[in-house]
PDB file of N, CA and C in Angstrom:
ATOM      1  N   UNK A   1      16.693 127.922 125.454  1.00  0.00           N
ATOM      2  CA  UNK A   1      17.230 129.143 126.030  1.00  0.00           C
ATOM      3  C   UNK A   1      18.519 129.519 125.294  1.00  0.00           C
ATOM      4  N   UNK A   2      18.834 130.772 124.952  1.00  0.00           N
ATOM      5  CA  UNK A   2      19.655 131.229 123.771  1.00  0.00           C
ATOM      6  C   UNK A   2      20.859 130.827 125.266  1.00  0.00           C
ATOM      7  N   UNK A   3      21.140 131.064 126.201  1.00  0.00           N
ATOM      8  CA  UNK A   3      22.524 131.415 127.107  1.00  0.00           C
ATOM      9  C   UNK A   3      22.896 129.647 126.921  1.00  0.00           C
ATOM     10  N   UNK A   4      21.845 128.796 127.331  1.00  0.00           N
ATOM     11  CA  UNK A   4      22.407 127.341 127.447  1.00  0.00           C
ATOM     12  C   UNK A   4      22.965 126.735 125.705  1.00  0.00           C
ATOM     13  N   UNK A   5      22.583 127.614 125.074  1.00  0.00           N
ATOM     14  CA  UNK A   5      23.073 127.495 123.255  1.00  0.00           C
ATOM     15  C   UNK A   5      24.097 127.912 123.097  1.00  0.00           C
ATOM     16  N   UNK A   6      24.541 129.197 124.124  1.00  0.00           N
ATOM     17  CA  UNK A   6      25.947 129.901 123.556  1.00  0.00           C
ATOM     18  C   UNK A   6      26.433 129.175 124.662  1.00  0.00           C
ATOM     19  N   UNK A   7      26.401 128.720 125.274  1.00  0.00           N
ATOM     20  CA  UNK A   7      27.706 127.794 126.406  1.00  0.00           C
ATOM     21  C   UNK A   7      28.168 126.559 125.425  1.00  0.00           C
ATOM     22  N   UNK A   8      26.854 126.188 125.192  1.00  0.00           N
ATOM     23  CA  UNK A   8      27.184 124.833 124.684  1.00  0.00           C
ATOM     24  C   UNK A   8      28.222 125.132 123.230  1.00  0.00           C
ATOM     25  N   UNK A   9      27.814 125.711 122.697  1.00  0.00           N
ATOM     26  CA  UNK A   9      28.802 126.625 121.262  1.00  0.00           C
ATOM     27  C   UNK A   9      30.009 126.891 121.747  1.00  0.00           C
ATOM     28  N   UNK A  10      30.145 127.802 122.873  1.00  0.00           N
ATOM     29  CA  UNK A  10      31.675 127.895 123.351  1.00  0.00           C
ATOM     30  C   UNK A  10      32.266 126.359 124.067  1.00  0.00           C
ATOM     31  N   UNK A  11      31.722 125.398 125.083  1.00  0.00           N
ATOM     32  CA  UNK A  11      32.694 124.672 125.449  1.00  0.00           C
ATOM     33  C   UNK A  11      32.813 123.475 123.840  1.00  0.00           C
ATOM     34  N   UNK A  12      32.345 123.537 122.973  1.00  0.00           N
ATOM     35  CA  UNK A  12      32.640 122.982 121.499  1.00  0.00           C
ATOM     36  C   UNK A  12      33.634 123.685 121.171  1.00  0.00           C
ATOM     37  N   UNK A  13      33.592 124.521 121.073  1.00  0.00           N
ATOM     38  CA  UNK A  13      34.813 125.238 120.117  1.00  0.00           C
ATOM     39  C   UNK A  13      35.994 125.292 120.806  1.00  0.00           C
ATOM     40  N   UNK A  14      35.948 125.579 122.502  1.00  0.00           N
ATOM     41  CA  UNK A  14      37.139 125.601 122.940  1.00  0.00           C
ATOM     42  C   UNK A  14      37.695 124.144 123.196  1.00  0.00           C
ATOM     43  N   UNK A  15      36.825 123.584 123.137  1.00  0.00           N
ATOM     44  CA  UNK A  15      37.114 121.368 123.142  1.00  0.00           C
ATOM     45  C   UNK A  15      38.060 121.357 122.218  1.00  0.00           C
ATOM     46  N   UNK A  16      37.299 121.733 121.107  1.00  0.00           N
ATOM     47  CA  UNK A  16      38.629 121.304 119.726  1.00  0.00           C
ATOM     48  C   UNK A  16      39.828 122.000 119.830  1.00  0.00           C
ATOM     49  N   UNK A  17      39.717 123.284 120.160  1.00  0.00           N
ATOM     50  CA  UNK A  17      40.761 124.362 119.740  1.00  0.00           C
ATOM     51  C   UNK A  17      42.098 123.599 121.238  1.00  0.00           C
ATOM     52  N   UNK A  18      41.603 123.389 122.669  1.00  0.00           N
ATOM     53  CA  UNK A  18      42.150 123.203 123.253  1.00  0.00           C
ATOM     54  C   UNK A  18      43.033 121.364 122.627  1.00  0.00           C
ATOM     55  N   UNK A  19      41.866 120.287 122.272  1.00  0.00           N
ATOM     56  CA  UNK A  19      42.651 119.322 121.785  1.00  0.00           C
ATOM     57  C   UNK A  19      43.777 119.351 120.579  1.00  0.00           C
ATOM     58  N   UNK A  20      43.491 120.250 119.800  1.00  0.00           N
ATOM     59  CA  UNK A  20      44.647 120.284 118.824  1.00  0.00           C
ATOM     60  C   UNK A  20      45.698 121.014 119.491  1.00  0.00           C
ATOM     61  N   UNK A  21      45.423 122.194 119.939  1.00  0.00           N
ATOM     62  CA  UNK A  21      46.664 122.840 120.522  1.00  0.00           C
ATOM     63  C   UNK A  21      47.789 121.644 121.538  1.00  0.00           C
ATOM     64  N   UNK A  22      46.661 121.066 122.379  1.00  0.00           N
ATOM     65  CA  UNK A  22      47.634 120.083 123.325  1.00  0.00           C
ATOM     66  C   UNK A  22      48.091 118.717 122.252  1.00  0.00           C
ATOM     67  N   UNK A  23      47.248 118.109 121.737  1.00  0.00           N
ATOM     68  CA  UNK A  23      47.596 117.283 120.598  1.00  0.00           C
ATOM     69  C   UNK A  23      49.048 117.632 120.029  1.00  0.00           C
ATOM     70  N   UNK A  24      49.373 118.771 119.007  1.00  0.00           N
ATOM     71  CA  UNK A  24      50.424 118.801 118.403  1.00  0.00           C
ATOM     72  C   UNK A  24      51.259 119.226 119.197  1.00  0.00           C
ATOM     73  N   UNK A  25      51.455 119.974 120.497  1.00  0.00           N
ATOM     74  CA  UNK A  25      52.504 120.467 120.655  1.00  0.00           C
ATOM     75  C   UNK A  25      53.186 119.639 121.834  1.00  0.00           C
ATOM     76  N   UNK A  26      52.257 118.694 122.683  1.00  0.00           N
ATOM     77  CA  UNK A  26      52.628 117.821 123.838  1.00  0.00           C
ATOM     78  C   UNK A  26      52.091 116.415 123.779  1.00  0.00           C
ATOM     79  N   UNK A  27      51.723 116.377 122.178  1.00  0.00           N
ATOM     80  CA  UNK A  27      51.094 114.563 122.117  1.00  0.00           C
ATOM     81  C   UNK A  27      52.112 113.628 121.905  1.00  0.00           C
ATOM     82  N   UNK A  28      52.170 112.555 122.814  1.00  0.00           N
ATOM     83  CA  UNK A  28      52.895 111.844 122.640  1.00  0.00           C
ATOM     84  C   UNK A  28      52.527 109.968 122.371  1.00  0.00           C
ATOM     85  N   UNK A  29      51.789 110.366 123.355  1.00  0.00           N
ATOM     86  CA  UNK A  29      50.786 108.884 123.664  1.00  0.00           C
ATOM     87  C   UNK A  29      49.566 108.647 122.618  1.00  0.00           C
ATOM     88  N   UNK A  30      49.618 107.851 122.058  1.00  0.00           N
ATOM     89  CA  UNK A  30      48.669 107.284 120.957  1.00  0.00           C
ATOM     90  C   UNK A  30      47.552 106.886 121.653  1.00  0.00           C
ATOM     91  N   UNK A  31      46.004 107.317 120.983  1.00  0.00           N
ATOM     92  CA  UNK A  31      44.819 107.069 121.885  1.00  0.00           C
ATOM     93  C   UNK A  31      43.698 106.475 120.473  1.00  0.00           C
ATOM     94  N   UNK A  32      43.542 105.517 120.607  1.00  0.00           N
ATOM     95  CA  UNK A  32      42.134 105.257 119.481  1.00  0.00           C
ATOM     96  C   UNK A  32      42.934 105.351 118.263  1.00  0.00           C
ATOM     97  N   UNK A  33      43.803 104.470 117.721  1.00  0.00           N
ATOM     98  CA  UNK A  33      44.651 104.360 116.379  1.00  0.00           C
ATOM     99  C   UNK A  33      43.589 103.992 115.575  1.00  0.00           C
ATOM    100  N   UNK A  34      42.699 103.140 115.498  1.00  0.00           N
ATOM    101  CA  UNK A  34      41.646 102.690 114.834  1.00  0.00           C
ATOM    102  C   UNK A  34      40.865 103.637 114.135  1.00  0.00           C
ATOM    103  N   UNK A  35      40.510 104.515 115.240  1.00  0.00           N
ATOM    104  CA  UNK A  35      39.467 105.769 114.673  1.00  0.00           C
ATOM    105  C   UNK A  35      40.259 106.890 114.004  1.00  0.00           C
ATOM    106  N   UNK A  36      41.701 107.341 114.810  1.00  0.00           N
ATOM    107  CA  UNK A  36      42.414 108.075 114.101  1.00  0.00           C
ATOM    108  C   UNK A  36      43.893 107.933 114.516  1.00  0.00           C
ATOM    109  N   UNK A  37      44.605 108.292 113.897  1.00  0.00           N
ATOM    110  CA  UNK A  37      45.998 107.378 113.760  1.00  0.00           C
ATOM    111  C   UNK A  37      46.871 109.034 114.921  1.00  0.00           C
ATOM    112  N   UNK A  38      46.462 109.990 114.913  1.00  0.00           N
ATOM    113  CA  UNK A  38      46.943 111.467 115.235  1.00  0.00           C
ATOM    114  C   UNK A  38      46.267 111.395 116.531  1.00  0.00           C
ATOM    115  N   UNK A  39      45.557 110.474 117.273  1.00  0.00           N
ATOM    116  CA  UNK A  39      44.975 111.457 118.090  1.00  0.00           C
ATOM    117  C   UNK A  39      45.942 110.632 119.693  1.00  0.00           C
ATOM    118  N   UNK A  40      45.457 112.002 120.506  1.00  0.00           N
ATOM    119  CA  UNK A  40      46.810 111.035 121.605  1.00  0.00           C
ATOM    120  C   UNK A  40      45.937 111.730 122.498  1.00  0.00           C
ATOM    121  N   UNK A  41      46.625 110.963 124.133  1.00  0.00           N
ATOM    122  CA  UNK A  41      46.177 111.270 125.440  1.00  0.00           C
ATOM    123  C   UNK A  41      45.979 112.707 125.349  1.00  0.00           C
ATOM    124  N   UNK A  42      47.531 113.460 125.425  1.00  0.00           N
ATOM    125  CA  UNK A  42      47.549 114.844 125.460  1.00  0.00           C
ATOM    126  C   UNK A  42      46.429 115.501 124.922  1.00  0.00           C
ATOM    127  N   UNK A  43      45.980 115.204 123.766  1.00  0.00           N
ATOM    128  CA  UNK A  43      44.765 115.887 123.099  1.00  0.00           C
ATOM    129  C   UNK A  43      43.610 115.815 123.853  1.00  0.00           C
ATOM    130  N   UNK A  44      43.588 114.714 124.623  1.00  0.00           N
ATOM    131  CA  UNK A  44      41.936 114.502 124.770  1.00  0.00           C
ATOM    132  C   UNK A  44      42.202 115.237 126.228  1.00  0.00           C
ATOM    133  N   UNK A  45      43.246 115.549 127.149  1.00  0.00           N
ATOM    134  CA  UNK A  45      43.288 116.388 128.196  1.00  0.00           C
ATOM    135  C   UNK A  45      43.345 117.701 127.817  1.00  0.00           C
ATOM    136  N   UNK A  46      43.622 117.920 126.948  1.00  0.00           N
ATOM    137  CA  UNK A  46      43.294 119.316 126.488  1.00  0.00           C
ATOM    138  C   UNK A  46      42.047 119.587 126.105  1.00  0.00           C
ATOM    139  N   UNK A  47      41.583 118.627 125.417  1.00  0.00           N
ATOM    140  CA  UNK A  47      40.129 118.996 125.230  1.00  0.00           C
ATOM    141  C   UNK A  47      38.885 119.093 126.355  1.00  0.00           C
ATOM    142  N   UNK A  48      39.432 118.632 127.266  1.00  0.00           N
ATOM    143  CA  UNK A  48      38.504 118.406 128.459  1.00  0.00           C
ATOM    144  C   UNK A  48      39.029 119.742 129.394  1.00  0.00           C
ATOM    145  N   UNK A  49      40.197 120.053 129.447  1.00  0.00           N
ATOM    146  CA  UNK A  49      40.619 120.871 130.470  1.00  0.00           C
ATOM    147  C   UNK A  49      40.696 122.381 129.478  1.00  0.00           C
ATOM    148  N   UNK A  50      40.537 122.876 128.509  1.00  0.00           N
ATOM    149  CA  UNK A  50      40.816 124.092 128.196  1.00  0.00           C
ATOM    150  C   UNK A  50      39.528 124.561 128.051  1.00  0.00           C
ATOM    151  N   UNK A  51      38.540 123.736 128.281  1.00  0.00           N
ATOM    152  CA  UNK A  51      37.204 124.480 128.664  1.00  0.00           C
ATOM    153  C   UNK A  51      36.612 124.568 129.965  1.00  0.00           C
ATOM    154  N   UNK A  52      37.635 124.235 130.784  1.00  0.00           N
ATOM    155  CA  UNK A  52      36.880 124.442 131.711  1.00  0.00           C
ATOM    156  C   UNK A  52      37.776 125.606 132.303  1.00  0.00           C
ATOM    157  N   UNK A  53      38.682 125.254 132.325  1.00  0.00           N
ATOM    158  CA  UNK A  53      39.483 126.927 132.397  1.00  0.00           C
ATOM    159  C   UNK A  53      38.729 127.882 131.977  1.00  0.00           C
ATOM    160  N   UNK A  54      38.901 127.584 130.842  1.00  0.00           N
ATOM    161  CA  UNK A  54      37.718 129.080 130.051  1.00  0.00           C
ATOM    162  C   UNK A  54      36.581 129.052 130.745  1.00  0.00           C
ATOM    163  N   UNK A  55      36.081 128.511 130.983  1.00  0.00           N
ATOM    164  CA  UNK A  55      34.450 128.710 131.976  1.00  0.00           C
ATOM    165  C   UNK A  55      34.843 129.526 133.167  1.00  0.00           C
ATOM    166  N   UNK A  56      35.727 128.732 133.949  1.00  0.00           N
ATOM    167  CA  UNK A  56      36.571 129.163 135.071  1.00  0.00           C
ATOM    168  C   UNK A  56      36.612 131.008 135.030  1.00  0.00           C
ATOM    169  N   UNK A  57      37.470 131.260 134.157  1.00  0.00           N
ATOM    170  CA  UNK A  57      37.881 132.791 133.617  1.00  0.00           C
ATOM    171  C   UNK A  57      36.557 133.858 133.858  1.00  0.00           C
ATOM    172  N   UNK A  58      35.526 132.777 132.733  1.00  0.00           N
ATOM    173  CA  UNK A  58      34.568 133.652 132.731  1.00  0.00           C
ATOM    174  C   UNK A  58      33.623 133.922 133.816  1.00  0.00           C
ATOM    175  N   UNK A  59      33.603 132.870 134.355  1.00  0.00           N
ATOM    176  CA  UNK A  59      32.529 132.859 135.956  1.00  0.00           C
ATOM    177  C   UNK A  59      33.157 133.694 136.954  1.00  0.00           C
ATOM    178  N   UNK A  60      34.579 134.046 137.138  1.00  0.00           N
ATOM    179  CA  UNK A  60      35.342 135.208 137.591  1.00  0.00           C
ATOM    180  C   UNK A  60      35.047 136.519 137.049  1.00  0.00           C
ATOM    181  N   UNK A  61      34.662 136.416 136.212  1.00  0.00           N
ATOM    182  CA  UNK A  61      34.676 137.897 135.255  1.00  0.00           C
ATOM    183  C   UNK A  61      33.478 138.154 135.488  1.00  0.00           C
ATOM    184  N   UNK A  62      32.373 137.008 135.538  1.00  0.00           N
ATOM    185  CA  UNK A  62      31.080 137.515 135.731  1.00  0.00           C
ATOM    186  C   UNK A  62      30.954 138.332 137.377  1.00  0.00           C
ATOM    187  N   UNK A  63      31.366 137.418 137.880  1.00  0.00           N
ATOM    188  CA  UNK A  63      31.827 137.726 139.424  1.00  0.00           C
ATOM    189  C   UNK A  63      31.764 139.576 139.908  1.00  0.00           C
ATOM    190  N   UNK A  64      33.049 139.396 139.035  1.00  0.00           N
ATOM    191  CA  UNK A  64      33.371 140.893 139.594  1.00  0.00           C
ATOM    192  C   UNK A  64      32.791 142.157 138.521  1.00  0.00           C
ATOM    193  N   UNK A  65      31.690 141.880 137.353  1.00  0.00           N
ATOM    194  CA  UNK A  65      30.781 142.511 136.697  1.00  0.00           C
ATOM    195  C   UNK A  65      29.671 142.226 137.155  1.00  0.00           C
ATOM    196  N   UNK A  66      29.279 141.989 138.876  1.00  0.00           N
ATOM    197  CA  UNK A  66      27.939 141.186 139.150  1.00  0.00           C
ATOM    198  C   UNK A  66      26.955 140.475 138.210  1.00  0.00           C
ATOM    199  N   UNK A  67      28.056 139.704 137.357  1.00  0.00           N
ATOM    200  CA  UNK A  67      26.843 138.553 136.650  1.00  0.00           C
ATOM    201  C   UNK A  67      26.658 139.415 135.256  1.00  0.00           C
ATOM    202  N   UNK A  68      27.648 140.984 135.106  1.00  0.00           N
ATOM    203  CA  UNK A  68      26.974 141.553 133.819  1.00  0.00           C
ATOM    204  C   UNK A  68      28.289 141.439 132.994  1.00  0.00           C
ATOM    205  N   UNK A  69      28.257 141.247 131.336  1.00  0.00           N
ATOM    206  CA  UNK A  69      29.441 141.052 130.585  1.00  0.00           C
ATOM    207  C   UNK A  69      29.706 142.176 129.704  1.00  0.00           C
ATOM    208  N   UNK A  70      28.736 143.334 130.105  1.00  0.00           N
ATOM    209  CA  UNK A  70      28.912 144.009 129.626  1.00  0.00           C
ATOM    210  C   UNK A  70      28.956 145.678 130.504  1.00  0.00           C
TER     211      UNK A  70
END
């Protein structure tokens, strides 16, 4: 189904975009030095939480467009 392809495409893209953003600007805590020497707590809560916000946003928006995005 093309809709369960473009979700899955957006919470990817906003995963990364949200872990680097929280990564560099509030990482402090070192997470998995082994695998990568940069990556920290902060990142991986960003990566988990800036997509679901964004889902959040959009399931509101669908809301009040009864379900239409356009």
């Amino acid at each position: 189904d093309k809709k369960i392809t473009l979700i899955l495409i957006h919470f990817s893209v906003w995963s990364d975009v949200g872990g680097i953003f929280a990564g560099r600007f509030f990482g402090k805590d070192s997470f998995a030095k082994s695998i990568s020497p940069s990556k920290t707590m902060q990142g991986i809560y960003g990566a988990v939480g800036l997509p679901v916000i964004v889902s959040i946003v959009f399931w509101f928006i669908g809301q009040e467009g009864n379900g239409q995005y356009t």
